[in-house]
Protein backbone atom coordinates (compact mmCIF):
# COMPACT_ATOMS: atom_id res chain seq x y z
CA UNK A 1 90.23 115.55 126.00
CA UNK A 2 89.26 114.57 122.15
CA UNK A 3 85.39 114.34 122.04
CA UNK A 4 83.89 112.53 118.99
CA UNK A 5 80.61 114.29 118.17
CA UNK A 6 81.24 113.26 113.90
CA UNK A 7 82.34 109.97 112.81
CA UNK A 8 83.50 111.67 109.90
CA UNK A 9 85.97 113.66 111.50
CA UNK A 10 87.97 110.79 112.80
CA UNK A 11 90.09 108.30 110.18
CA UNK A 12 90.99 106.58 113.05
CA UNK A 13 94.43 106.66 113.03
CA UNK A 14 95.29 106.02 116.19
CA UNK A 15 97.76 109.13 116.77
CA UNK A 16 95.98 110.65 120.11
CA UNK A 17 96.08 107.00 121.99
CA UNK A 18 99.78 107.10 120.92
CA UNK A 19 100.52 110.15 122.39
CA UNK A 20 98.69 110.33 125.22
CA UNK A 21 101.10 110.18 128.51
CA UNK A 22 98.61 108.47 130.90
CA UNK A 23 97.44 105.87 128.23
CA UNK A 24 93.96 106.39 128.70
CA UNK A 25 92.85 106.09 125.26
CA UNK A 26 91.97 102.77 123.79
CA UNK A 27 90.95 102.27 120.29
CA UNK A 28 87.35 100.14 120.10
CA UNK A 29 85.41 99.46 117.47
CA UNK A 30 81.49 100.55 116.57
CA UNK A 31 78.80 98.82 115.26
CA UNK A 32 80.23 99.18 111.95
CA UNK A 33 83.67 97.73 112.56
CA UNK A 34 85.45 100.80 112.64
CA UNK A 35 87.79 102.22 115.04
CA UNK A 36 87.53 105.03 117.22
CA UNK A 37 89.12 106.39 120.27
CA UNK A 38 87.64 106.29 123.24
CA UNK A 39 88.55 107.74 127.10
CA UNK A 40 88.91 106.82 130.61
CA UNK A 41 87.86 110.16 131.74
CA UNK A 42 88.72 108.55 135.44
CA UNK A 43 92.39 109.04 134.42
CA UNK A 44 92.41 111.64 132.07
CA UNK A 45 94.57 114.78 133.26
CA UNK A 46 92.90 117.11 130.18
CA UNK A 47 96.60 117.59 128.85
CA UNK A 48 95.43 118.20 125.46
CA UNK A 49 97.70 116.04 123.54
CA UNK A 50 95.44 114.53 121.95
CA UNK A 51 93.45 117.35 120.80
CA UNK A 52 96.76 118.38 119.23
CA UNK A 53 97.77 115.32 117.49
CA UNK A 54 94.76 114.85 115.94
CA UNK A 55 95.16 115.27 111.88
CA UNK A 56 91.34 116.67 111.65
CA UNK A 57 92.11 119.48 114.22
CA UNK A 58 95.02 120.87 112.11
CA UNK A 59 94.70 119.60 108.13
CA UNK A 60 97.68 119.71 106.16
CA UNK A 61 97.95 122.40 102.90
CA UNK A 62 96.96 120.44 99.83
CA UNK A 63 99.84 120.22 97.76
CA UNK A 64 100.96 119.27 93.96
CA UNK A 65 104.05 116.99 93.02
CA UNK A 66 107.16 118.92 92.02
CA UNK A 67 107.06 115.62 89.62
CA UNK A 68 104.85 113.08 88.10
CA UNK A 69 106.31 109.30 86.64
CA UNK A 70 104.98 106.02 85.46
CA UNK A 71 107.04 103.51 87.12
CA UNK A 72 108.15 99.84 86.12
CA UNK A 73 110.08 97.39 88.19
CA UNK A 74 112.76 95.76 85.85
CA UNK A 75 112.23 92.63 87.82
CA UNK A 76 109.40 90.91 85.91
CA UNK A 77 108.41 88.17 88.40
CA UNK A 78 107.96 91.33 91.25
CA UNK A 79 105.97 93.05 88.89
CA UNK A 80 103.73 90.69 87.92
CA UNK A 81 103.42 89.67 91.70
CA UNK A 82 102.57 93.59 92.73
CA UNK A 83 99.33 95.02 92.51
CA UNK A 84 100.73 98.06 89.95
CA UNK A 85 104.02 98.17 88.68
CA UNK A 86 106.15 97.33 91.86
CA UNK A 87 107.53 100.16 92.61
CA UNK A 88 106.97 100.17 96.29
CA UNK A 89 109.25 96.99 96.47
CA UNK A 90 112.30 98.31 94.97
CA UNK A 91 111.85 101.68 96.75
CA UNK A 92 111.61 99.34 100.20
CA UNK A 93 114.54 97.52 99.10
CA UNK A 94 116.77 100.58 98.91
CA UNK A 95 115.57 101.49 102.28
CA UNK A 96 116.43 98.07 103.90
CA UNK A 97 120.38 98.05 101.56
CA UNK A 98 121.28 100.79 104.04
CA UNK A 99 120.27 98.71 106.99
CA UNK A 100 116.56 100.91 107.47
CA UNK A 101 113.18 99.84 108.72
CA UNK A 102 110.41 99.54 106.26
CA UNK A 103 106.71 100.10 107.73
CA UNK A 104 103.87 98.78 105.81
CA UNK A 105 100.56 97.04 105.64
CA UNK A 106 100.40 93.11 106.07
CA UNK A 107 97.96 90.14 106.87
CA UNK A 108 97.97 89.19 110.53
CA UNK A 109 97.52 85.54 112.26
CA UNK A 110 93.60 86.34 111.10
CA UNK A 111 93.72 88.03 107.94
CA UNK A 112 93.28 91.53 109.40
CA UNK A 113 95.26 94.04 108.14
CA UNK A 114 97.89 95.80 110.43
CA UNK A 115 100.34 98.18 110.36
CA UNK A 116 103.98 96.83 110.93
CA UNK A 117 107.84 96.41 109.92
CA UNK A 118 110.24 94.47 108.39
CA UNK A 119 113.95 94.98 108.65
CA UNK A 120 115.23 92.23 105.79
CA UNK A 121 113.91 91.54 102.56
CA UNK A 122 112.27 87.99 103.26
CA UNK A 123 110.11 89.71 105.72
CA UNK A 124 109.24 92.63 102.91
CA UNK A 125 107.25 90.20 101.18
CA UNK A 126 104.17 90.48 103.34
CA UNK A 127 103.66 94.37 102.47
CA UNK A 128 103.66 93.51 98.64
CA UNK A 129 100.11 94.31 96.78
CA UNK A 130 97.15 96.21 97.91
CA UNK A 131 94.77 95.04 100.49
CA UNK A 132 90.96 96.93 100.47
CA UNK A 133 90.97 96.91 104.39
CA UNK A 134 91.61 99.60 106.66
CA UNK A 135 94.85 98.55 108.53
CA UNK A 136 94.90 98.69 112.55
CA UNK A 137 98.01 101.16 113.13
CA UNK A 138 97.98 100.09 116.81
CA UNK A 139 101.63 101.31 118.12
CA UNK A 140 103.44 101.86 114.87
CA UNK A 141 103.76 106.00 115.13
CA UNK A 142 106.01 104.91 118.65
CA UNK A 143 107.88 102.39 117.00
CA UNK A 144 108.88 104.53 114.11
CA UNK A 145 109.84 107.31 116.34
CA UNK A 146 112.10 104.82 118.97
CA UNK A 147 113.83 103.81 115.12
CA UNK A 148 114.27 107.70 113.95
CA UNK A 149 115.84 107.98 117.84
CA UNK A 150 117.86 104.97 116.86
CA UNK A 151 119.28 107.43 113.80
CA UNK A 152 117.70 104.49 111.12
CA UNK A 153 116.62 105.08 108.22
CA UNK A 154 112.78 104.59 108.14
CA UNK A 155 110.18 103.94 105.44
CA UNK A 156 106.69 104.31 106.64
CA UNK A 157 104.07 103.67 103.74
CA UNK A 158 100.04 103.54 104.80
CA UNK A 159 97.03 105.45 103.43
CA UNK A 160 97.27 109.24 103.75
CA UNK A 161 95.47 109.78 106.53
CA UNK A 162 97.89 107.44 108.26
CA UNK A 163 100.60 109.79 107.25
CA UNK A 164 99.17 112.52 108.05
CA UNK A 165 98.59 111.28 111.78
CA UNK A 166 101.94 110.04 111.74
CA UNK A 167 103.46 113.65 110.76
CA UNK A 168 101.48 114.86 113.43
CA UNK A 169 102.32 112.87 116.06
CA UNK A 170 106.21 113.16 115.47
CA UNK A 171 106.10 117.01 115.54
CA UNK A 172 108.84 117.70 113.73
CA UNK A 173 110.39 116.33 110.18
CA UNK A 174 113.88 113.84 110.69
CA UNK A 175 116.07 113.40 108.00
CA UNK A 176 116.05 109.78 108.44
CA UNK A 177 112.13 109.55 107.72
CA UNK A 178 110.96 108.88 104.20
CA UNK A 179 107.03 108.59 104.00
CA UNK A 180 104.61 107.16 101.09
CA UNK A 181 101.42 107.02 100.93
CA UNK A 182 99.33 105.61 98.45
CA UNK A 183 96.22 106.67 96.18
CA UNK A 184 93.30 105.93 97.91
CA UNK A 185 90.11 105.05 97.62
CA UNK A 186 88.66 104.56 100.81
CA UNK A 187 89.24 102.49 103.87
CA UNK A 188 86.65 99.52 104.18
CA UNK A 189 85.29 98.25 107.03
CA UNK A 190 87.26 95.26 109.31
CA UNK A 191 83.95 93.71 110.36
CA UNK A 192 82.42 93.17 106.99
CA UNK A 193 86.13 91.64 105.61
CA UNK A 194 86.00 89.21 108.82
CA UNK A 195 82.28 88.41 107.84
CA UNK A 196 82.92 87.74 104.02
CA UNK A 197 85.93 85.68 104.73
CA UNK A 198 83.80 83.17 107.21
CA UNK A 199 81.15 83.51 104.27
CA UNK A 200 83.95 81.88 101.91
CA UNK A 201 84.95 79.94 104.35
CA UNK A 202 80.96 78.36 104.72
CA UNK A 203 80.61 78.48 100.51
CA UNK A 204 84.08 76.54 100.04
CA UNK A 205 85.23 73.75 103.00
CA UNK A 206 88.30 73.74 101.04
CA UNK A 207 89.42 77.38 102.39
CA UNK A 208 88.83 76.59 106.29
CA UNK A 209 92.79 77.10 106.16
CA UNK A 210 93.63 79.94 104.08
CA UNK A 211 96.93 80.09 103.19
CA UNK A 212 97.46 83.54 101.05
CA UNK A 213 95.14 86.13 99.88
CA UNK A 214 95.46 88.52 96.40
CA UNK A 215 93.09 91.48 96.05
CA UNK A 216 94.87 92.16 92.52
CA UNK A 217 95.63 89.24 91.27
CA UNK A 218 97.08 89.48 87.58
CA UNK A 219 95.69 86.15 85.97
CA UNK A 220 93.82 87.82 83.98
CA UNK A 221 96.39 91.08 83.28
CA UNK A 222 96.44 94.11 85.38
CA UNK A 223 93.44 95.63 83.87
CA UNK A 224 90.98 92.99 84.07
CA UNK A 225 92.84 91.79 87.94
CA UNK A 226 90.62 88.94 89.91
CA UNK A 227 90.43 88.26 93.75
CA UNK A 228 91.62 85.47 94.38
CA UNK A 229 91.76 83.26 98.32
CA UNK A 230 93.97 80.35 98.47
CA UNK A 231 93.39 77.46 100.71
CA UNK A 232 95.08 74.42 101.77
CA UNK A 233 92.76 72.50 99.32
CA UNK A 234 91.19 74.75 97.06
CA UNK A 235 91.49 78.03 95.28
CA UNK A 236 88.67 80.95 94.87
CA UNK A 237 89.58 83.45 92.29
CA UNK A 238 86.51 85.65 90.92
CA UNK A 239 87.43 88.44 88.59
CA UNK A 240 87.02 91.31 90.67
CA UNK A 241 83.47 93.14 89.17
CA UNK A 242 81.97 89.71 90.01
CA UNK A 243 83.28 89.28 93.76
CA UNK A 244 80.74 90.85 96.27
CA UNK A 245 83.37 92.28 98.65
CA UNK A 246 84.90 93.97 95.65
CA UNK A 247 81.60 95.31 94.36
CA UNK A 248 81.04 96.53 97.90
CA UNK A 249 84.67 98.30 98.28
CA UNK A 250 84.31 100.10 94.35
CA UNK A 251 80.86 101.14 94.87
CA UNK A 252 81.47 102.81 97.70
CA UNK A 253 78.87 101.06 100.17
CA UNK A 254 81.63 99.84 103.12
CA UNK A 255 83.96 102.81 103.74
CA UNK A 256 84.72 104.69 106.89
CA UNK A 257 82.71 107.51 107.39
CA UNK A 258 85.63 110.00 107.25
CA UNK A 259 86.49 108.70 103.54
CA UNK A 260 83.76 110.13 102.05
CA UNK A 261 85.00 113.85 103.50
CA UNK A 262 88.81 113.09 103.48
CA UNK A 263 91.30 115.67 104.70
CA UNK A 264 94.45 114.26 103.17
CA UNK A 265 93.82 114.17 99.53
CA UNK A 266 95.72 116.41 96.89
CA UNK A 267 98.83 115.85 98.61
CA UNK A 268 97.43 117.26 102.31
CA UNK A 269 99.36 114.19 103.65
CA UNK A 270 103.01 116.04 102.84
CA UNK A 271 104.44 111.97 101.96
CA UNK A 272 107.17 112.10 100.47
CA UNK A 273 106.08 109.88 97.56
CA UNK A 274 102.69 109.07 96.09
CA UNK A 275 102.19 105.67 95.14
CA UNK A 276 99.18 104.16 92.19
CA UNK A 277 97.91 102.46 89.77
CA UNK A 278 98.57 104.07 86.71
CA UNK A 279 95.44 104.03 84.95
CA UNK A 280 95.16 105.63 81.91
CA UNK A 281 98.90 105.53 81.05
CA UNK A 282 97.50 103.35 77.70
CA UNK A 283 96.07 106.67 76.67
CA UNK A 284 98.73 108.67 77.90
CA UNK A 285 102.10 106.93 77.69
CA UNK A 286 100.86 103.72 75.31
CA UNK A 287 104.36 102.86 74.37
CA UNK A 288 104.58 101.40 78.01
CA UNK A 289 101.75 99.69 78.16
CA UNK A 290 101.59 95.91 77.91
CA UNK A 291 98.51 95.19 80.34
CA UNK A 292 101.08 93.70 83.64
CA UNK A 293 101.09 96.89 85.51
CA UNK A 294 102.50 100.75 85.50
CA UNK A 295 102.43 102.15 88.63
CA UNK A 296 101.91 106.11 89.30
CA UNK A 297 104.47 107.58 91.59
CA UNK A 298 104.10 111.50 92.78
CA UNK A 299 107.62 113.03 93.80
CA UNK A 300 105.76 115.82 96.78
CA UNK A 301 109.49 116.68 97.89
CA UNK A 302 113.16 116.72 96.91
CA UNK A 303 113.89 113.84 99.41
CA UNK A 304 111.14 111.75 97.82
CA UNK A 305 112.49 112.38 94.33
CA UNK A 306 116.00 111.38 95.49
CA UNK A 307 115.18 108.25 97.10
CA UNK A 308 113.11 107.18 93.76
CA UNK A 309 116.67 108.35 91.80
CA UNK A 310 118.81 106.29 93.55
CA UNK A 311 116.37 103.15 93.50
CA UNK A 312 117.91 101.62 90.22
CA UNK A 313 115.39 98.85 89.97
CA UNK A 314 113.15 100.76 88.31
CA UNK A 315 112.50 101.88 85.15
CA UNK A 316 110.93 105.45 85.63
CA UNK A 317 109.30 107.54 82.48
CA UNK A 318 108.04 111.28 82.88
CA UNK A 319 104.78 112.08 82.51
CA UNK A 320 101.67 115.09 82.85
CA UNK A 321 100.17 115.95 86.48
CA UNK A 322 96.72 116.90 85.08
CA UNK A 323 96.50 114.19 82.74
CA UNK A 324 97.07 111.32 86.12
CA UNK A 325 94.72 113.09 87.84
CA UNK A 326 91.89 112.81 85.12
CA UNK A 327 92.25 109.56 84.95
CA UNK A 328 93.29 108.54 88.61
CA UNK A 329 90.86 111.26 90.33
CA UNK A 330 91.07 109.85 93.65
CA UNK A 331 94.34 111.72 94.10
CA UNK A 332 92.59 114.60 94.74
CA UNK A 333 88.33 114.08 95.15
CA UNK A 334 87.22 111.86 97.79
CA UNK A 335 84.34 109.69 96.76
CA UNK A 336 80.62 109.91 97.62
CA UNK A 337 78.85 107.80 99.84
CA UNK A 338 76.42 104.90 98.53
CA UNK A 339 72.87 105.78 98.75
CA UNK A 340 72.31 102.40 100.41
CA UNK A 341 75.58 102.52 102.94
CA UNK A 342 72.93 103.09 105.41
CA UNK A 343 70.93 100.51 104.77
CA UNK A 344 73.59 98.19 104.70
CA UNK A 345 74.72 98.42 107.77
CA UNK A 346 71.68 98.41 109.11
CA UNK A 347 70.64 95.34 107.94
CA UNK A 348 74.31 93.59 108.29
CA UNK A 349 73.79 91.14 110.67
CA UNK A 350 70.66 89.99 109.35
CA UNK A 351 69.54 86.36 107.91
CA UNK A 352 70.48 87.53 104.00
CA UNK A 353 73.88 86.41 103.05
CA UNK A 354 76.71 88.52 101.94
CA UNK A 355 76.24 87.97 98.33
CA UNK A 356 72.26 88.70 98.37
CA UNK A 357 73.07 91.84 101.06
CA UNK A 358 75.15 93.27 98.08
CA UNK A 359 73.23 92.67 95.64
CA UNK A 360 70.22 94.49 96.89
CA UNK A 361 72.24 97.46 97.39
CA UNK A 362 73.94 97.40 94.64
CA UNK A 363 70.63 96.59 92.50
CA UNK A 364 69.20 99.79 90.85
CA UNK A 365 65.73 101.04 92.22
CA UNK A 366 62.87 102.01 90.02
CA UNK A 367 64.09 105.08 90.07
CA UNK A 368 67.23 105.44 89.26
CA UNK A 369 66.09 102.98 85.94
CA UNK A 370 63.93 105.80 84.90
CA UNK A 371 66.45 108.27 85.15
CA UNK A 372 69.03 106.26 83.00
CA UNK A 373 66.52 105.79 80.36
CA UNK A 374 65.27 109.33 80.02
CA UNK A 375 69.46 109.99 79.81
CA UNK A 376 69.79 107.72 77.19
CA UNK A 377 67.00 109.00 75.36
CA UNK A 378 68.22 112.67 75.66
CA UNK A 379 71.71 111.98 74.25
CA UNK A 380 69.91 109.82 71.48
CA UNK A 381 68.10 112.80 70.65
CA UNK A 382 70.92 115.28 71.02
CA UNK A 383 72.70 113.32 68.62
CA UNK A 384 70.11 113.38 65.83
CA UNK A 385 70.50 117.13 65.84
């Protein structure tokens, strides 16, 4: 029977409820929003499956690429639409052209994210651009498996913890699986997303019905992206270093627990394809460069560097490892936890608002002023030397 004694060993991917043959594991979430499994010991049989399945109970060797590209659709109005370069559209695409199943992260009735499929291009459109919540996998790993029985072709994309669980769960690799994960940052927390959206809702009357939602929205350019909510009667777009829930997700403060000591990072996940922003590529690769988006893709295996040779949307240009990964090092270092998570959390539900909540945690303390200022009077001095 899996026993959580460490929040941080558990990315709550939802493999041991999928597996387990008496289904007496239910996914529920804690005070912070996050989910975690949890047992009917009553009908528990002690199998062990999901002791087994679990992707923190048998980690993955880190891995590098056998090849590193920045990648550009050749469809403009995709790429401006995608949160990098849109590669992950045309990659679908080929998938779906030889009548596959695509898995991948959407907006549900609510504006949660969730794990699920599409089997036609019109329904592909949901999965397109990034989205800083961590997705509910809920009963995806079985439906993949039931289409890899099927003998389709399947596409699963999520974070790479979610591949990791899903690798785990199947047991075995199929031929008709590709996998993708994506660079991550961190998962935030469901709760706090539900509780800035009513906040929104409360600041602007206009978005009581929202009808789409952009984390990387490319007004601006890819580089300087805003977050952006559209309502039946209004529009909120922020540039995204000014947007609270933004501020929250980059600094680190609303993450699962596990993200700050992830197991899948430097390729542990074994996806077939790595998928990023490409940051740095004006220092690296300027020529491509023109501020609407390069993405990053990792080739891990020989079947992920096919599939990305036979998708002819794209426009792919080779490039250094090493160099991504100084730029883009949340390939392979996961980050550090804010000193205030804690107090975050712990004051969530309080009277303070969202924005002011931030703010204060995101506000330097006395401290940590000091510190900066005897920094910037040691490299002022260094440099007179």
């Amino acid at each position: 029977m899996i026993e959580l004694f460490d929040k941080k060993k558990c990315c709550g991917c939802g493999a041991c409820m999928q597996i387990c043959p008496k289904n007496c594991i239910t996914m529920r979430a804690d005070n912070e929003g996050f989910l975690y499994p949890m047992v009917d010991t009553s009908v528990c049989v002690q199998c062990g499956a999901c002791e087994k399945v679990c992707p923190f109970n048998s980690v993955y060797e880190q891995q590098k690429p056998i090849s590193t590209y920045g990648v550009i659709n050749t469809n403009e109005q995709i790429r401006l639409t995608s949160s990098s370069g849109g590669a992950f559209t045309a990659l679908a695409r080929t998938i779906l052209r030889q009548n596959g199943v695509v898995f991948g992260a959407c907006f549900d009735k609510d504006y949660q994210v969730v794990i699920a499929y599409a089997e036609d291009e019109d329904s592909l459109e949901a999965f397109k651009g990034s989205k800083y919540v961590q997705a509910r996998v809920g009963e995806s790993f079985s439906k993949c498996k039931c289409f890899l029985n099927q003998n389709k072709i399947v596409l699963f994309s999520g974070t790479p913890c979610q591949i990791s669980g899903l690798k785990h769960f199947l047991k075995r690799d199929y031929d008709n699986l590709y996998t993708i994960d994506v660079v991550c940052h961190g998962a935030p927390s469901p709760m706090v997303w539900e509780t800035y959206l009513n906040w929104c809702k409360r600041q602007n009357l206009g978005l009581s019905s929202i009808r789409n939602i952009f984390f990387r929205d490319k007004c601006s350019g890819w580089k300087g992206f805003s977050f952006t909510i559209k309502g039946q009667n209004c529009t909120l777009s922020t540039p995204y270093k000014y947007n609270p829930y933004m501020k929250a997700f980059l600094w680190d403060v609303i993450l699962r627990p596990s993200c700050y000591e992830c197991k899948a990072k430097a390729g542990a996940s074994h996806a077939d394809l790595t998928l990023g922003d490409f940051w740095g590529v004006d220092r690296i690769m300027p020529s491509v460069d023109d501020n609407k988006g390069v993405s990053l893709v990792l080739a891990n295996s020989i079947k992920g560097k096919e599939l990305l040779n036979k998708t002819v949307e794209l426009n792919v240009f080779d490039t250094d490892y090493d160099k991504a990964v100084y730029y883009n090092p949340a390939i392979v270092n996961p980050v550090k936890p804010h000193p205030k998570r804690n107090y975050f959390f712990k004051n969530f539900n309080s009277t303070d608002s969202f924005e002011n909540l931030v703010e204060k945690c995101l506000k330097p303390s006395l401290n940590e002023k000091c510190v900066d200022a005897l920094k910037r009077i040691y490299h002022k001095l260094l440099k007179r030397k």
